[in-house]
C-alpha atoms as a PDB file:
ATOM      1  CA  UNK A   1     -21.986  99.730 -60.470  1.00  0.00           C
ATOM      2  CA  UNK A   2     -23.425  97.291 -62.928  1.00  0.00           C
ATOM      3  CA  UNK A   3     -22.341  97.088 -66.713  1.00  0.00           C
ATOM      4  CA  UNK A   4     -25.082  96.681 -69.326  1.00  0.00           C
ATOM      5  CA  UNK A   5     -24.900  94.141 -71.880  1.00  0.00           C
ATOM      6  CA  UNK A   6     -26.763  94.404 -75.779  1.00  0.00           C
ATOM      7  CA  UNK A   7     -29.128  92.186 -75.224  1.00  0.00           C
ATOM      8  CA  UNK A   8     -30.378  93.958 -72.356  1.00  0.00           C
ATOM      9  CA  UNK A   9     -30.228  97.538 -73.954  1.00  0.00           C
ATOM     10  CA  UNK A  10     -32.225  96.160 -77.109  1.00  0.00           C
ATOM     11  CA  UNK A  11     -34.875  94.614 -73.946  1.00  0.00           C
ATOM     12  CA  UNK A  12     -35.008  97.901 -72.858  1.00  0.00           C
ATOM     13  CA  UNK A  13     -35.275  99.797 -75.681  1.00  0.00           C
ATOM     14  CA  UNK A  14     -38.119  97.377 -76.875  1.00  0.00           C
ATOM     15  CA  UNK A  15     -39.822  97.932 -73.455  1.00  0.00           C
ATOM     16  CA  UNK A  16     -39.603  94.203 -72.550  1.00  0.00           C
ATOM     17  CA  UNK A  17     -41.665  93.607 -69.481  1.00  0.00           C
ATOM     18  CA  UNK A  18     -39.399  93.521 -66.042  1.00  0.00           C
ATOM     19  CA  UNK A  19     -36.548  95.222 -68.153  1.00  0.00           C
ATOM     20  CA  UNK A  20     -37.105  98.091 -67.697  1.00  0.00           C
ATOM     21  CA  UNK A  21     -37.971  97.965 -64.243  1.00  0.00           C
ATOM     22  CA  UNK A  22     -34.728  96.592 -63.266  1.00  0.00           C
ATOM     23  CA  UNK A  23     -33.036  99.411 -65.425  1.00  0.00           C
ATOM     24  CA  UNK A  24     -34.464 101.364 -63.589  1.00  0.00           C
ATOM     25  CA  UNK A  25     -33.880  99.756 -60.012  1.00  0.00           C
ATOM     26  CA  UNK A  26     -30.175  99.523 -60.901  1.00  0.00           C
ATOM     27  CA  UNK A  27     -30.365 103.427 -61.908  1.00  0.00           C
ATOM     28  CA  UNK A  28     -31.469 104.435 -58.335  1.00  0.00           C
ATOM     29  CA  UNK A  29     -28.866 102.309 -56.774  1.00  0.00           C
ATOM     30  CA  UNK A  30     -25.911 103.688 -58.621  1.00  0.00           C
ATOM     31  CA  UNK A  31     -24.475 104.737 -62.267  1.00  0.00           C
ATOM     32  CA  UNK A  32     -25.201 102.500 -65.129  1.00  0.00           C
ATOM     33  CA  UNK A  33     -22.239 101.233 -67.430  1.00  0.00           C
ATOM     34  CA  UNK A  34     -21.738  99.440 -70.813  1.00  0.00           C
ATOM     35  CA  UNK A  35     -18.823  98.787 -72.314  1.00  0.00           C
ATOM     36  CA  UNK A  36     -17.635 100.427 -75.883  1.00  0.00           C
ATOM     37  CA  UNK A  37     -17.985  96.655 -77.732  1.00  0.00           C
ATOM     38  CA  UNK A  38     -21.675  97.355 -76.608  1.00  0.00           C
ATOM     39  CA  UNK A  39     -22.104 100.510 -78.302  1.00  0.00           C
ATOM     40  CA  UNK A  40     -20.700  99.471 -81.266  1.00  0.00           C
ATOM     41  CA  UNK A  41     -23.073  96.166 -81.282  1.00  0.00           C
ATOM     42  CA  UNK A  42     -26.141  98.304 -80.589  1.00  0.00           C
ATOM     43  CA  UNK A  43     -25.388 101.487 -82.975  1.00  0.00           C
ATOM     44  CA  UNK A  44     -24.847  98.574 -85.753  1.00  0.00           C
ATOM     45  CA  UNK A  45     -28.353  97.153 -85.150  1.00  0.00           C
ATOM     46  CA  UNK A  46     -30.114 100.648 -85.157  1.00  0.00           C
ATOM     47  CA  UNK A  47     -31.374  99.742 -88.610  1.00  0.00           C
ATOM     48  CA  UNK A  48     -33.211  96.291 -86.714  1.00  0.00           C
ATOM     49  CA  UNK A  49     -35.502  98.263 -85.208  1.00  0.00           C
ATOM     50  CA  UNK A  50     -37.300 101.658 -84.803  1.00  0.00           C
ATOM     51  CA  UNK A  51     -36.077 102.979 -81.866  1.00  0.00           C
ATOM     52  CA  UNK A  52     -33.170 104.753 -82.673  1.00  0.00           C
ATOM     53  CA  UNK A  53     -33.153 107.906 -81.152  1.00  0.00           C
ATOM     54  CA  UNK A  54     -34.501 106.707 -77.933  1.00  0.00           C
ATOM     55  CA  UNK A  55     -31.164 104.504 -78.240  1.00  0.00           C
ATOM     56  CA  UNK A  56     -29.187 106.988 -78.698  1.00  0.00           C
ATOM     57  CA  UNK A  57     -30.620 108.695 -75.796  1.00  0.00           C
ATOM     58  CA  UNK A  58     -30.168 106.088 -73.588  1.00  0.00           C
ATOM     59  CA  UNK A  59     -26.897 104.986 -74.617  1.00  0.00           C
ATOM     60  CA  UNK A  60     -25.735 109.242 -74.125  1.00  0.00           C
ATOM     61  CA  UNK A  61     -26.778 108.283 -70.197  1.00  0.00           C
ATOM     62  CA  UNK A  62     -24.450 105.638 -69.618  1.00  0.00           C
ATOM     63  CA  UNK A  63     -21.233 105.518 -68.923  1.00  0.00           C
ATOM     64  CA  UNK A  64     -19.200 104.163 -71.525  1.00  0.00           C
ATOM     65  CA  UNK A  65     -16.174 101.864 -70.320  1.00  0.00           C
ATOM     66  CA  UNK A  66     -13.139 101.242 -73.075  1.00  0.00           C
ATOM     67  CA  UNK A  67     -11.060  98.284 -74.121  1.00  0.00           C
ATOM     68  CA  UNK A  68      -8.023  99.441 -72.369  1.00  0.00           C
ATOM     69  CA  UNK A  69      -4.268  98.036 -72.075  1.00  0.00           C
ATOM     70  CA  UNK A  70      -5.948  96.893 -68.636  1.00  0.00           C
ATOM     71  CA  UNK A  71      -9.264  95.205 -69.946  1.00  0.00           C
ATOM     72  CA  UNK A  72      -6.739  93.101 -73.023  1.00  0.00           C
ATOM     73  CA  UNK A  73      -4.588  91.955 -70.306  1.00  0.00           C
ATOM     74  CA  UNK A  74      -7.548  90.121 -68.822  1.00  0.00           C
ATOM     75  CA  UNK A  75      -8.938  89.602 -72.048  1.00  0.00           C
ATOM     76  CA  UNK A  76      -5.746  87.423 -72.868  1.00  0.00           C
ATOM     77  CA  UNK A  77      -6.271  85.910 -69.656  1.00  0.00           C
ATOM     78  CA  UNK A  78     -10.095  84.523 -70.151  1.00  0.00           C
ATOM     79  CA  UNK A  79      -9.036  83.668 -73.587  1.00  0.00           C
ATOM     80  CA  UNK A  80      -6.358  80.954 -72.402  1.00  0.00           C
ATOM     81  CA  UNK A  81      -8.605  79.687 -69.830  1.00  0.00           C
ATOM     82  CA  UNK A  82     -11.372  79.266 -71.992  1.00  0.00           C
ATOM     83  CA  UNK A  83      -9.217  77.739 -74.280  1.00  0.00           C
ATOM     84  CA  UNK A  84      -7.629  75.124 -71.823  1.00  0.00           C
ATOM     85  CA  UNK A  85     -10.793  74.305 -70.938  1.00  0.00           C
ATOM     86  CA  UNK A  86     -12.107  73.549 -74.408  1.00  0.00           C
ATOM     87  CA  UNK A  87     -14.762  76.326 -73.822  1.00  0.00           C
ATOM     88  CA  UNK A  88     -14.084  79.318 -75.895  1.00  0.00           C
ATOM     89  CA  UNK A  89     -16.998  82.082 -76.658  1.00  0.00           C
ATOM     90  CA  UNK A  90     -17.620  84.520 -78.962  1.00  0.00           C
ATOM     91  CA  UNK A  91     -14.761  87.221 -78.645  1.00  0.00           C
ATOM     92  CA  UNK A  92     -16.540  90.806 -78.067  1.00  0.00           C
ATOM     93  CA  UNK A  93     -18.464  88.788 -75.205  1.00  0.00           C
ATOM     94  CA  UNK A  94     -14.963  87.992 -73.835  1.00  0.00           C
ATOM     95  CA  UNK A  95     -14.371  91.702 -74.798  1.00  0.00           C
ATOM     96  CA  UNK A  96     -17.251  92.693 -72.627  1.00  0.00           C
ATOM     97  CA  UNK A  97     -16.148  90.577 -70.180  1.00  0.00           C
ATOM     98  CA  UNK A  98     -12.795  91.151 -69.622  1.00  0.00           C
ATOM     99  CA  UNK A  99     -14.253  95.066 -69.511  1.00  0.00           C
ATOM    100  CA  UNK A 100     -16.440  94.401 -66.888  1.00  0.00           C
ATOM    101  CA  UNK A 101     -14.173  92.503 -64.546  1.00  0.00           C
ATOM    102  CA  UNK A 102     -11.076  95.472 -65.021  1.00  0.00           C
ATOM    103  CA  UNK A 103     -13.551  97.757 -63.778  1.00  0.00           C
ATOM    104  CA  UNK A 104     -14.737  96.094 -60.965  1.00  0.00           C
ATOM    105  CA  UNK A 105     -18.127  95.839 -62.461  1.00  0.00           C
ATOM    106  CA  UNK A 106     -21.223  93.149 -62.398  1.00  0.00           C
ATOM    107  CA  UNK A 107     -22.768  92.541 -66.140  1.00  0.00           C
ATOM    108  CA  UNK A 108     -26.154  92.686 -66.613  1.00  0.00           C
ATOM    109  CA  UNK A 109     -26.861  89.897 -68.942  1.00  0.00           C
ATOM    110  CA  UNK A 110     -29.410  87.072 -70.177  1.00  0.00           C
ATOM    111  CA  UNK A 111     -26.700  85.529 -72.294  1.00  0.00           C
ATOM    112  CA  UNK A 112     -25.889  83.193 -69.405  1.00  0.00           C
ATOM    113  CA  UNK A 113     -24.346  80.467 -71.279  1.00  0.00           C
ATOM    114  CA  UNK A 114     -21.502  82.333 -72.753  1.00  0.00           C
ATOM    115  CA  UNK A 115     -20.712  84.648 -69.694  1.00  0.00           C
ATOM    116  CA  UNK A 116     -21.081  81.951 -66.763  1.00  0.00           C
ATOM    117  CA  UNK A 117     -18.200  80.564 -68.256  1.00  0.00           C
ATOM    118  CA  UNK A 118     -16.244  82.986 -66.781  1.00  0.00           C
ATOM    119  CA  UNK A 119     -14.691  83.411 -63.549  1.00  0.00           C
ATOM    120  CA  UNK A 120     -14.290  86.303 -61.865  1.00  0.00           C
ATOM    121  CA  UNK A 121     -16.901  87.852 -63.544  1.00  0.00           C
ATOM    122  CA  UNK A 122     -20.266  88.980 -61.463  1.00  0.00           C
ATOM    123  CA  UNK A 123     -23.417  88.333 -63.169  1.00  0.00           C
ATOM    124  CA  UNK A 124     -26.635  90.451 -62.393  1.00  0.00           C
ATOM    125  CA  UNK A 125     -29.468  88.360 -62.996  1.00  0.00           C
ATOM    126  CA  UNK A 126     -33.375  89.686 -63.630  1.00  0.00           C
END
């Protein structure tokens, strides 16, 4: 299963070329995740652009995957690596990350220089 980040829902919903092609490749290969940090992030940008109830559509198709007891544990985890390292990120991406990993799931992202940090985490490239 593959875990959608915002940037690639707001690709989507703006019918960026290859986008939604791979949505829709993913789709047919098995059930399509985000996490609830990317719900909030997209339902707060509705007013960015006019396709909100397509959004909402799409987002009511997903599974939606929480920030569990599970997900902060690993969450607390990234955060001192990161840290060690000198490399910290924004913290919903570590959110999303830390979401995606405690569910076994790759993350569908472009925002490669944040989430490569990571390890453990599976990225799923265009």
């Amino acid at each position: 299963m593959v875990c959608i980040d915002s940037d690639i829902i707001i690709d989507f919903l703006n019918n960026k070329k290859g986008v939604v092609e791979k949505i829709i490749q993913l789709e047919e290969n098995g059930e399509l995740t985000t996490t609830s940090i990317n719900v909030f992030e997209i339902l707060k940008g509705f007013s960015k652009f006019n396709e909100e109830e397509k959004g909402y559509e799409f987002l009511k198709n997903l599974k939606i995957l929480d920030f569990n007891y599970s997900s902060s544990e690993k969450a607390a985890e990234i955060f001192k690596e990161l840290k060690s390292r000198g490399e910290l990120i924004d913290q919903l991406d570590l959110f999303i990350a830390a979401i995606s990993i405690s569910n076994k799931q790759s993350l569908f992202t472009r925002n490669l220089s944040h989430f490569k940090r990571i390890s453990g985490l599976v990225i799923e490239e265009m």
